[in-house]
PDB file of N, CA and C in Angstrom:
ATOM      1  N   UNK A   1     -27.533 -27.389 112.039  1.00  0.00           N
ATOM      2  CA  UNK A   1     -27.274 -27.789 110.657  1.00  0.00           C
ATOM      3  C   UNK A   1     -25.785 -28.071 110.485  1.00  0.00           C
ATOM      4  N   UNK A   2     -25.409 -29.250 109.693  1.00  0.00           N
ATOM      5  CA  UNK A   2     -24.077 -29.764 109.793  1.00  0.00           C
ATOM      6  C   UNK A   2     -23.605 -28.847 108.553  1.00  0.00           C
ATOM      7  N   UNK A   3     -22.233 -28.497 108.601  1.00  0.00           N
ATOM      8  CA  UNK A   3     -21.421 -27.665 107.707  1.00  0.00           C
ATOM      9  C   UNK A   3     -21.266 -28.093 106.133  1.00  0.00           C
ATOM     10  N   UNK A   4     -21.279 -30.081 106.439  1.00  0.00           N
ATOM     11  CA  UNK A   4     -21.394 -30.545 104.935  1.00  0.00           C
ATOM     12  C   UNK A   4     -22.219 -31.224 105.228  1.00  0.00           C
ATOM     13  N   UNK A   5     -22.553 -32.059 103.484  1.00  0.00           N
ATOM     14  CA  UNK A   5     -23.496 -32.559 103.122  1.00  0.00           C
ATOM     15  C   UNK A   5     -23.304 -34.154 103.513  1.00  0.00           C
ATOM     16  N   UNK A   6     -23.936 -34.936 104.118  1.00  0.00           N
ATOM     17  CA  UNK A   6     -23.538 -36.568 104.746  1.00  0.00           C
ATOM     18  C   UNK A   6     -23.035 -37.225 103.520  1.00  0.00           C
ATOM     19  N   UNK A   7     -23.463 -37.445 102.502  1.00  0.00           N
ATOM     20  CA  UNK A   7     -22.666 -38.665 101.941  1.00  0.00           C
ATOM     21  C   UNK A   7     -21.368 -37.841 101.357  1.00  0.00           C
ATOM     22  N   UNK A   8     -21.210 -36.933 100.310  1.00  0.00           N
ATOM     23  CA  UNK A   8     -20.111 -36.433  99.780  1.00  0.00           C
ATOM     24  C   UNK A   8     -19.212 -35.182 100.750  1.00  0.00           C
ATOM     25  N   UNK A   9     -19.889 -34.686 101.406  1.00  0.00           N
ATOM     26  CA  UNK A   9     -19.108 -34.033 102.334  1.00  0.00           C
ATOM     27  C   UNK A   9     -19.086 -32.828 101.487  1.00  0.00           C
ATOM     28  N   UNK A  10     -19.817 -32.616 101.121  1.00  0.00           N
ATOM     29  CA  UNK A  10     -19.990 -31.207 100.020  1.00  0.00           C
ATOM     30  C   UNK A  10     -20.287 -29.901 101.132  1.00  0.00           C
ATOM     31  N   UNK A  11     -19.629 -28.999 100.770  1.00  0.00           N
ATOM     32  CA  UNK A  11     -19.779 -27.848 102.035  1.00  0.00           C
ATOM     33  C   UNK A  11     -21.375 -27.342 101.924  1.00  0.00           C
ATOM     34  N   UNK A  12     -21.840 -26.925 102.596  1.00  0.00           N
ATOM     35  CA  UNK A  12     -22.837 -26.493 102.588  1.00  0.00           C
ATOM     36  C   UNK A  12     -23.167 -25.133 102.746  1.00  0.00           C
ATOM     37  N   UNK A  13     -23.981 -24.370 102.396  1.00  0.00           N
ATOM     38  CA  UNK A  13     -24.050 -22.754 102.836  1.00  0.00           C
ATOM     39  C   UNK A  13     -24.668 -22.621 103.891  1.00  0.00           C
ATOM     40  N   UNK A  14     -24.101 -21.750 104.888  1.00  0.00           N
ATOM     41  CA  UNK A  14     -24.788 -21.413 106.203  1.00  0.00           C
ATOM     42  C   UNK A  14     -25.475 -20.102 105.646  1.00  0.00           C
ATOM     43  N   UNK A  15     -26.506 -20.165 106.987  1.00  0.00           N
ATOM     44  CA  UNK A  15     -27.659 -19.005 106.928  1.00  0.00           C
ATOM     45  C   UNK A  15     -26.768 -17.324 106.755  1.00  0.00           C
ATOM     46  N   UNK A  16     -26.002 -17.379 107.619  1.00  0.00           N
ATOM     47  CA  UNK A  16     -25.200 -16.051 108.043  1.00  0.00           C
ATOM     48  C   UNK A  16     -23.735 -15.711 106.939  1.00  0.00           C
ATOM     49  N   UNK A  17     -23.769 -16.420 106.452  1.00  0.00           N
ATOM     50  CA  UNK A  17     -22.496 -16.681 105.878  1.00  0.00           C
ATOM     51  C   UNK A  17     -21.905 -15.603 104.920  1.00  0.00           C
ATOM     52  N   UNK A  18     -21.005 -15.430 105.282  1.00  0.00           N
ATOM     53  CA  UNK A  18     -20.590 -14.306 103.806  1.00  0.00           C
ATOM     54  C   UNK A  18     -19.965 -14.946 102.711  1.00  0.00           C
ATOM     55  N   UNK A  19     -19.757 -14.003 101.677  1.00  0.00           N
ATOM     56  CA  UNK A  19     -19.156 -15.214 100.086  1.00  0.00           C
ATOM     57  C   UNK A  19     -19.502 -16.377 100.099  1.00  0.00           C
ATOM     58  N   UNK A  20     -20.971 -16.283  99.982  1.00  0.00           N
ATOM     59  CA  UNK A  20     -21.780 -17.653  99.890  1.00  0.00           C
ATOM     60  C   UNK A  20     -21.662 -18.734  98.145  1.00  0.00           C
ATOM     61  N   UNK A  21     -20.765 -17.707  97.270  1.00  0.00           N
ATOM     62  CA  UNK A  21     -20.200 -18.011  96.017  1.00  0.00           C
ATOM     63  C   UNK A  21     -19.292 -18.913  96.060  1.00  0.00           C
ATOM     64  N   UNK A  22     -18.561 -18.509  97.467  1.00  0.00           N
ATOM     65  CA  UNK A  22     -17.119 -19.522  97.387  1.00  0.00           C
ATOM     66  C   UNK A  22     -17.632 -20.946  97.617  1.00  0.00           C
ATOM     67  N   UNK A  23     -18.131 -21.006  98.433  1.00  0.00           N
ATOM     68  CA  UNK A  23     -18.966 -22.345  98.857  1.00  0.00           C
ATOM     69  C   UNK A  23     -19.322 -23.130  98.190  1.00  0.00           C
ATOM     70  N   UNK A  24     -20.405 -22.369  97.452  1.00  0.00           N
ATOM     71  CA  UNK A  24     -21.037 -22.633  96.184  1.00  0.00           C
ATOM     72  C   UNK A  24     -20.047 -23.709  95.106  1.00  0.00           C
ATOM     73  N   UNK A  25     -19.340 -22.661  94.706  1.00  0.00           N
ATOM     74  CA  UNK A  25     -18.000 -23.039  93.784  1.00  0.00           C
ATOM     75  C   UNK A  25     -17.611 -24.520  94.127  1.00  0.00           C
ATOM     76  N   UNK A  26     -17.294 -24.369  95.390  1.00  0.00           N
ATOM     77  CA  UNK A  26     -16.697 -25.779  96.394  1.00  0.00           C
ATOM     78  C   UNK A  26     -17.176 -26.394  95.690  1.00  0.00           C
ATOM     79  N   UNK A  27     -18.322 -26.967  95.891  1.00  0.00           N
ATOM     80  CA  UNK A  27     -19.353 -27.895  96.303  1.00  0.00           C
ATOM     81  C   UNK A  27     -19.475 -28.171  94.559  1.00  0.00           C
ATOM     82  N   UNK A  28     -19.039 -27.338  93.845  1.00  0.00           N
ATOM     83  CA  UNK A  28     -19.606 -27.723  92.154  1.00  0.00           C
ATOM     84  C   UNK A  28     -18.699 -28.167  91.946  1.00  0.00           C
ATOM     85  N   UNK A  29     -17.173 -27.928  92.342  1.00  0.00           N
ATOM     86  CA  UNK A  29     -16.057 -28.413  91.962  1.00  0.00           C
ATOM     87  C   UNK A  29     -15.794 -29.596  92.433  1.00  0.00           C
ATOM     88  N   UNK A  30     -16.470 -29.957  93.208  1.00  0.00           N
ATOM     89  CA  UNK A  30     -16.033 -31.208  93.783  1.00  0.00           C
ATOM     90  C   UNK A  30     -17.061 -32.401  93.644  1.00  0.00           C
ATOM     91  N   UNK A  31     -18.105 -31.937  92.721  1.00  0.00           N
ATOM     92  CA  UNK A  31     -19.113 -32.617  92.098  1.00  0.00           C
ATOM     93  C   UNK A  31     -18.407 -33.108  90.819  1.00  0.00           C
ATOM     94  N   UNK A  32     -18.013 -31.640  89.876  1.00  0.00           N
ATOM     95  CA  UNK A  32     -17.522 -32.030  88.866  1.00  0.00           C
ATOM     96  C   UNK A  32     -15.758 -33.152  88.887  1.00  0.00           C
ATOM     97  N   UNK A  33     -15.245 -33.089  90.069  1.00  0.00           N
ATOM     98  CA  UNK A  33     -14.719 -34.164  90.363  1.00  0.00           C
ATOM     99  C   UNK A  33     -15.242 -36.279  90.231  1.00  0.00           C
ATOM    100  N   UNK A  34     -15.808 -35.839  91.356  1.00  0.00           N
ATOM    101  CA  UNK A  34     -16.725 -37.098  91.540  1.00  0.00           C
ATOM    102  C   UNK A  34     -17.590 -37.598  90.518  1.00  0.00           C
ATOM    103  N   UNK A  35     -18.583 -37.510  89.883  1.00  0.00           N
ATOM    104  CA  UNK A  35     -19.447 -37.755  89.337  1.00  0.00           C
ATOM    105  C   UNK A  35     -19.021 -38.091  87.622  1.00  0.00           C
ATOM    106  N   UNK A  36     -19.872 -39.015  87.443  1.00  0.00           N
ATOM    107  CA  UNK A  36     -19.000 -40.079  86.308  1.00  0.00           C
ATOM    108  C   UNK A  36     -17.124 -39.947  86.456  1.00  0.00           C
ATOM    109  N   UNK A  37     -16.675 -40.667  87.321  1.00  0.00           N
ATOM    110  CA  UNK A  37     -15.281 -40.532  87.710  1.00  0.00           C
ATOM    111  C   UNK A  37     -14.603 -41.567  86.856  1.00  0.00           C
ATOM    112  N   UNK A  38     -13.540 -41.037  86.007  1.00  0.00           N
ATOM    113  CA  UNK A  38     -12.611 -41.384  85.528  1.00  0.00           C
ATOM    114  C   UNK A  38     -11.421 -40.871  85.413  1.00  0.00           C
ATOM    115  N   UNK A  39     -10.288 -41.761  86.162  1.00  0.00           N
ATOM    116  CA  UNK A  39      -9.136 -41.180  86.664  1.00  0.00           C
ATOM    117  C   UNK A  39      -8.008 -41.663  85.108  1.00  0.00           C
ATOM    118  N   UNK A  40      -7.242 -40.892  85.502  1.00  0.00           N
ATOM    119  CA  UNK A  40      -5.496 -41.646  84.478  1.00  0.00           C
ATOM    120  C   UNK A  40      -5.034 -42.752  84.434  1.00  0.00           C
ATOM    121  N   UNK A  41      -4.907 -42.658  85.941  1.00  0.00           N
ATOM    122  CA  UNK A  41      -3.822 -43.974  85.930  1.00  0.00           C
ATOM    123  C   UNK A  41      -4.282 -44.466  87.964  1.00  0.00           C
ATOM    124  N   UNK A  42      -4.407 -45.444  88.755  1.00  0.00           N
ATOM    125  CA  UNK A  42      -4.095 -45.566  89.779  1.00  0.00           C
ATOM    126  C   UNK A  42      -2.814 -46.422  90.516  1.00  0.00           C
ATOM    127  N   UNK A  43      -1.453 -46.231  89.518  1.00  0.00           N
ATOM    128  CA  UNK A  43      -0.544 -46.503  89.986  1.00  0.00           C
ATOM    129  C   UNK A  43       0.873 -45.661  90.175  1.00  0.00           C
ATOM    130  N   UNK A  44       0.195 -44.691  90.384  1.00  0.00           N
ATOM    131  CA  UNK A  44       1.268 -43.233  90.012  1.00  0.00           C
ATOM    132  C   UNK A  44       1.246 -42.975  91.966  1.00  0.00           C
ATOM    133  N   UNK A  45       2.836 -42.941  92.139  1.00  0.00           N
ATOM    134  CA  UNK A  45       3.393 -42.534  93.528  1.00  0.00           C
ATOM    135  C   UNK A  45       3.262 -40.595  93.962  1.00  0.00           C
ATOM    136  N   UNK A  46       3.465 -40.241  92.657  1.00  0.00           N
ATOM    137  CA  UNK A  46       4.171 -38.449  92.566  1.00  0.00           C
ATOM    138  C   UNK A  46       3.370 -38.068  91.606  1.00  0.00           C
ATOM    139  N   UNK A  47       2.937 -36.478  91.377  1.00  0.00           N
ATOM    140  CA  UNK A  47       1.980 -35.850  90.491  1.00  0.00           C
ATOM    141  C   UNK A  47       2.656 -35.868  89.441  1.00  0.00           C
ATOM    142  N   UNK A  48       2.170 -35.600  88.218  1.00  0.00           N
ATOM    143  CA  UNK A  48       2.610 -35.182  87.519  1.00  0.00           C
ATOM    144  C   UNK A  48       3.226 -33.948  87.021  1.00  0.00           C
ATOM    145  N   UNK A  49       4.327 -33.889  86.546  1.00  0.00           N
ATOM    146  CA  UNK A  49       4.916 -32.489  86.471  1.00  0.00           C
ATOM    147  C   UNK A  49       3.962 -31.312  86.303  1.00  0.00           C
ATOM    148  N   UNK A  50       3.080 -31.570  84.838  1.00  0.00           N
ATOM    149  CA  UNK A  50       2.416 -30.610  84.137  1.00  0.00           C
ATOM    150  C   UNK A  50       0.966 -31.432  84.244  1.00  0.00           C
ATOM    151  N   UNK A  51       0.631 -31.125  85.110  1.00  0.00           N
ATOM    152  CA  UNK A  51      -0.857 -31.584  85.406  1.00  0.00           C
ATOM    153  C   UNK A  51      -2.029 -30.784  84.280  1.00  0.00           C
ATOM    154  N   UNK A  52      -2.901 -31.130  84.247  1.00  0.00           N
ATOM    155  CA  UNK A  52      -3.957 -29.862  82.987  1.00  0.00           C
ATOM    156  C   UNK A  52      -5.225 -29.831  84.171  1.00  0.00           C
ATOM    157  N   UNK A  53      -5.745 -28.754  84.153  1.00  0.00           N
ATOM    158  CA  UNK A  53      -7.126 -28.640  85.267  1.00  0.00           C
ATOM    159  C   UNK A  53      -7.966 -29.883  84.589  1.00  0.00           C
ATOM    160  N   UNK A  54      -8.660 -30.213  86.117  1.00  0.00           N
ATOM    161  CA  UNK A  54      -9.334 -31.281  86.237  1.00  0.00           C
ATOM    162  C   UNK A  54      -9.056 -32.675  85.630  1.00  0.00           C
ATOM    163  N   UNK A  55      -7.468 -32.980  85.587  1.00  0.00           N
ATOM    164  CA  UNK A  55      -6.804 -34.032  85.904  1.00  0.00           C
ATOM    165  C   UNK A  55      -6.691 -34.458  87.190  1.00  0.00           C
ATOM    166  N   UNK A  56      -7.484 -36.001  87.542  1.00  0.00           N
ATOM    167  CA  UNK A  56      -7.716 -37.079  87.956  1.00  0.00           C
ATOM    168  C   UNK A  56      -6.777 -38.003  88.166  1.00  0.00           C
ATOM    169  N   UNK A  57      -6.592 -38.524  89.634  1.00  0.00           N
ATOM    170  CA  UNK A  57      -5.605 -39.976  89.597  1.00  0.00           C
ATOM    171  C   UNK A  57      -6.162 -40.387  90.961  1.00  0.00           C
ATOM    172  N   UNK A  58      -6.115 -42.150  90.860  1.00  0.00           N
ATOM    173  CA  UNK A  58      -6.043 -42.308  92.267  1.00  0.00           C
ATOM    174  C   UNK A  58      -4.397 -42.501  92.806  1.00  0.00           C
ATOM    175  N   UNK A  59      -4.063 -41.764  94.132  1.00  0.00           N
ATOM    176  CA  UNK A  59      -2.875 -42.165  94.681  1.00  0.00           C
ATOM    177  C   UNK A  59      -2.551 -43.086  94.996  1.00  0.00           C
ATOM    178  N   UNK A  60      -1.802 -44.015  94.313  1.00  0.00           N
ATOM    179  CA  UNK A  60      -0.937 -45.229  94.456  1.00  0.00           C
ATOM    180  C   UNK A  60      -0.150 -45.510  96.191  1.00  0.00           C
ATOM    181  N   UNK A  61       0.103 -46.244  96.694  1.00  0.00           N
ATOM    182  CA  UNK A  61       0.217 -46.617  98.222  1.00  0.00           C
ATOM    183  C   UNK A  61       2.297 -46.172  98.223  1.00  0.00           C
ATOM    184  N   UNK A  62       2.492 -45.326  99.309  1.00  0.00           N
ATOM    185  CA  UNK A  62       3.798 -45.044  99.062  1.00  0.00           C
ATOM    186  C   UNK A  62       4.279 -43.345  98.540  1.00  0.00           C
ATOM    187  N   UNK A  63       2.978 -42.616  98.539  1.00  0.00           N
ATOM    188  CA  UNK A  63       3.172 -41.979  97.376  1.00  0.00           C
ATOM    189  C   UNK A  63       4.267 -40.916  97.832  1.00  0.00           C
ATOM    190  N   UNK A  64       4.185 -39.632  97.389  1.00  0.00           N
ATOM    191  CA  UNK A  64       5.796 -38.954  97.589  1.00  0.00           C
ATOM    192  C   UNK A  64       5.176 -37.847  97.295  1.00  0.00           C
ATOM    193  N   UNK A  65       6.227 -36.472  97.569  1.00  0.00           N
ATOM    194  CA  UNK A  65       6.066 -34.922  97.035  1.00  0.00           C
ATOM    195  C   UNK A  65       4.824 -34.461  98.008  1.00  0.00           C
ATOM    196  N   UNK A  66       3.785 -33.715  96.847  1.00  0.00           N
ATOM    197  CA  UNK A  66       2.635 -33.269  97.388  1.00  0.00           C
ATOM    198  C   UNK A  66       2.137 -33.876  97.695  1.00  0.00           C
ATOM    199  N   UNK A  67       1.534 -35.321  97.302  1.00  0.00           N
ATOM    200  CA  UNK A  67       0.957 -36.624  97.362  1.00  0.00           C
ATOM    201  C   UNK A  67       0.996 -37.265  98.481  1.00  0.00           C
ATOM    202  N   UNK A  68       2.181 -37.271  99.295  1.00  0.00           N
ATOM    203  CA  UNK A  68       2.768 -38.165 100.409  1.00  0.00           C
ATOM    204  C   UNK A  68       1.305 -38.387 101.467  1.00  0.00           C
ATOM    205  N   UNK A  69       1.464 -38.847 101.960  1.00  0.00           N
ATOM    206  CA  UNK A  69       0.018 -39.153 102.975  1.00  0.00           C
ATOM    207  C   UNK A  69      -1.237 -39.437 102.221  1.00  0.00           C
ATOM    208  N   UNK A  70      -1.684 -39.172 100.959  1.00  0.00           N
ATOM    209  CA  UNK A  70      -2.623 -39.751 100.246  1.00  0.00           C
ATOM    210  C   UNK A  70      -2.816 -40.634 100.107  1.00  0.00           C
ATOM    211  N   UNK A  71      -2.275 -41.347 100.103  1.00  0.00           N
ATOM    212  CA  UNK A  71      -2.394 -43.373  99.906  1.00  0.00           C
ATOM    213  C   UNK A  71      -4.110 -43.557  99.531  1.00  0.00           C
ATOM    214  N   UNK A  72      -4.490 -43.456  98.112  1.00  0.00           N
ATOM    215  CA  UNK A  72      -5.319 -44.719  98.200  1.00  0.00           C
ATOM    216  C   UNK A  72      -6.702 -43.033  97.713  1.00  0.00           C
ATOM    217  N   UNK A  73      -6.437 -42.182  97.774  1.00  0.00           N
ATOM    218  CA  UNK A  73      -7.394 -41.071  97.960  1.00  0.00           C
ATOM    219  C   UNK A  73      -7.812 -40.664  96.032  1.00  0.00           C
ATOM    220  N   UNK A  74      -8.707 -39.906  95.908  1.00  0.00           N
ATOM    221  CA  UNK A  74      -8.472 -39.344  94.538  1.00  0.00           C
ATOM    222  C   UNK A  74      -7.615 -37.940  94.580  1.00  0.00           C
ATOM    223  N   UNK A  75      -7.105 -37.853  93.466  1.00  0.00           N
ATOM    224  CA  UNK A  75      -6.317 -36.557  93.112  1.00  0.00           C
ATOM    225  C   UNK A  75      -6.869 -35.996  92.740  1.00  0.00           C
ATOM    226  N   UNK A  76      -7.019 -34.359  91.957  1.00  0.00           N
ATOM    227  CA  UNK A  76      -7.461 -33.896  91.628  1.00  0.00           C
ATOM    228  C   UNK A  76      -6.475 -32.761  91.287  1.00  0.00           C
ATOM    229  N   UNK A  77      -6.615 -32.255  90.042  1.00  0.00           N
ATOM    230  CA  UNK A  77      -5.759 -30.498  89.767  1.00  0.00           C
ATOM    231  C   UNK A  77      -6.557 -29.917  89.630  1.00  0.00           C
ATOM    232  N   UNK A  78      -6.711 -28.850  90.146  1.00  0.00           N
ATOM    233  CA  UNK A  78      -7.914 -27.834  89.980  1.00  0.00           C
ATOM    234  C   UNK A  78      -7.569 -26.246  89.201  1.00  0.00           C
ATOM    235  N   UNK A  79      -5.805 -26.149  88.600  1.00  0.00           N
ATOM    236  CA  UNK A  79      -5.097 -25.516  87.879  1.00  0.00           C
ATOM    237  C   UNK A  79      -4.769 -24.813  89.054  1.00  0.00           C
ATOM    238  N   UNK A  80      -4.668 -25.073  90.128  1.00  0.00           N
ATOM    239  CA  UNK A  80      -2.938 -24.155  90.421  1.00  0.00           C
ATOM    240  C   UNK A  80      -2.714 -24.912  91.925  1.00  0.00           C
ATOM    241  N   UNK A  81      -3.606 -25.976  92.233  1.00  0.00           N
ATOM    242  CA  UNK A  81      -3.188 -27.419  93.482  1.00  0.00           C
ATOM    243  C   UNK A  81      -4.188 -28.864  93.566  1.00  0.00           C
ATOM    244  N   UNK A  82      -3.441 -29.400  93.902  1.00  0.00           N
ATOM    245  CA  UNK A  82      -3.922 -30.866  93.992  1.00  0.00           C
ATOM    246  C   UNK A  82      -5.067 -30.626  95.505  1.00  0.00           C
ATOM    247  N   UNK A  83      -6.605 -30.899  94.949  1.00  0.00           N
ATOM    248  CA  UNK A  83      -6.929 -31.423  96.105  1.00  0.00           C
ATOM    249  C   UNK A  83      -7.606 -32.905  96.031  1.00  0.00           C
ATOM    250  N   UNK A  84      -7.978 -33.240  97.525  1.00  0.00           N
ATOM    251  CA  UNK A  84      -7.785 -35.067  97.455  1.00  0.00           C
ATOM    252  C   UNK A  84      -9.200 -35.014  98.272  1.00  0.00           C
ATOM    253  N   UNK A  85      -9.786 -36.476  97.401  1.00  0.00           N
ATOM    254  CA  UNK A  85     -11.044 -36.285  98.206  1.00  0.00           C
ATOM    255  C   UNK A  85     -10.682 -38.310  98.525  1.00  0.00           C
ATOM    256  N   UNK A  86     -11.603 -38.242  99.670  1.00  0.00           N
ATOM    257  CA  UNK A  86     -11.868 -39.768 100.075  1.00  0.00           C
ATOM    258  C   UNK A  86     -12.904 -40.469  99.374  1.00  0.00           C
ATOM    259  N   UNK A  87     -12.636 -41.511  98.632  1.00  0.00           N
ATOM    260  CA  UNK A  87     -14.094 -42.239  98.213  1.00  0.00           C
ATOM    261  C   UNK A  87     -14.726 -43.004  99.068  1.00  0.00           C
ATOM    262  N   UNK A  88     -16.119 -43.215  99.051  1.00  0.00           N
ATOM    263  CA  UNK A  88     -16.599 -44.364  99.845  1.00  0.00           C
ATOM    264  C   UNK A  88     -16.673 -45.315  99.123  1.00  0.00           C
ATOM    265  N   UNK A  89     -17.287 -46.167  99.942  1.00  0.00           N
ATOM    266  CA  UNK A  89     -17.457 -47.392  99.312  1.00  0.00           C
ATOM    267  C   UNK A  89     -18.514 -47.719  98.478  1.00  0.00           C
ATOM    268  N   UNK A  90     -18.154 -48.355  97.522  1.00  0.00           N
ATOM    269  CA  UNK A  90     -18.743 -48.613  96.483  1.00  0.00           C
ATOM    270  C   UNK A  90     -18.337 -47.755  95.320  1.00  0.00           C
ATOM    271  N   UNK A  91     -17.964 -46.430  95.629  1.00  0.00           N
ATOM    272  CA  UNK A  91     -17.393 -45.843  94.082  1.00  0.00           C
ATOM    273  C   UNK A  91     -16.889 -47.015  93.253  1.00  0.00           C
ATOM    274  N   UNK A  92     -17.124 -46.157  91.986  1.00  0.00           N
ATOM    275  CA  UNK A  92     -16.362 -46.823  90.380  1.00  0.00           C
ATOM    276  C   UNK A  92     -15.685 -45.686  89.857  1.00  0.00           C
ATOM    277  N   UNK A  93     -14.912 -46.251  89.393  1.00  0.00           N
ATOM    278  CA  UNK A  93     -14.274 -45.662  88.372  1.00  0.00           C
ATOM    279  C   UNK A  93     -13.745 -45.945  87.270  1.00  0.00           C
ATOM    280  N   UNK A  94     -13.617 -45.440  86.324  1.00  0.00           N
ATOM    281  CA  UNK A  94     -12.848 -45.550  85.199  1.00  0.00           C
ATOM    282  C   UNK A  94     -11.240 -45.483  84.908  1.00  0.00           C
ATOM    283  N   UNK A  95     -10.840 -45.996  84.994  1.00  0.00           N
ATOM    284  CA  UNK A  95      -8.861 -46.314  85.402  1.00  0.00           C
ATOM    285  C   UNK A  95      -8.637 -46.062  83.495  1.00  0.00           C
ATOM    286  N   UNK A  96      -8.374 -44.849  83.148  1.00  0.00           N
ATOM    287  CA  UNK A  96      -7.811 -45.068  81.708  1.00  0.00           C
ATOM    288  C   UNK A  96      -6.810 -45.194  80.933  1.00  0.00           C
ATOM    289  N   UNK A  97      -5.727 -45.305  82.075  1.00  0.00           N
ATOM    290  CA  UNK A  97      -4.179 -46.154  81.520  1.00  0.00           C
ATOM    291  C   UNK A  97      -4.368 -47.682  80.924  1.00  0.00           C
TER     292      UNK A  97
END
């Protein structure tokens, strides 16, 4: 059994696993990411100072700080770090700058 899920890469719970909550959590948080996706802005290089949980951006090409190597990924604040997920193809989104 593969660790994530094939299309979103959502972690999955193993049989043996301990803190099968954390996982859990993962996998909701990163739903509630994805799903009806609408980001800020996708021309922003650097985070924003004062991000608010579950503030959204796509990383702009170039980007800088925490961001640097993201090029092109979604952002995400989850209230206390940015994590970045890859879209496939075909995502939409909502750009609301």
């Amino acid at each position: 059994m593969s660790d994530t899920s094939p299309v979103l890469s959502l972690p999955l719970i193993q049989p043996s696993q301990a803190q099968k909550h954390v996982t859990h959590n993962e996998a909701l948080l990163l739903l509630d990411a994805a799903v009806q996706l609408a980001v800020a802005d996708r021309d922003r290089t650097s985070p924003p100072a004062l991000p608010e949980a579950g503030q959204r951006h796509i990383v702009a090409p170039g980007a800088t700080a925490e961001w640097a190597g993201q090029d092109g990924l979604l952002a995400l604040w989850d209230g206390g770090a940015w994590r970045f997920v890859t879209p496939l193809v075909g995502w939409r989104a909502e750009v609301l700058s």
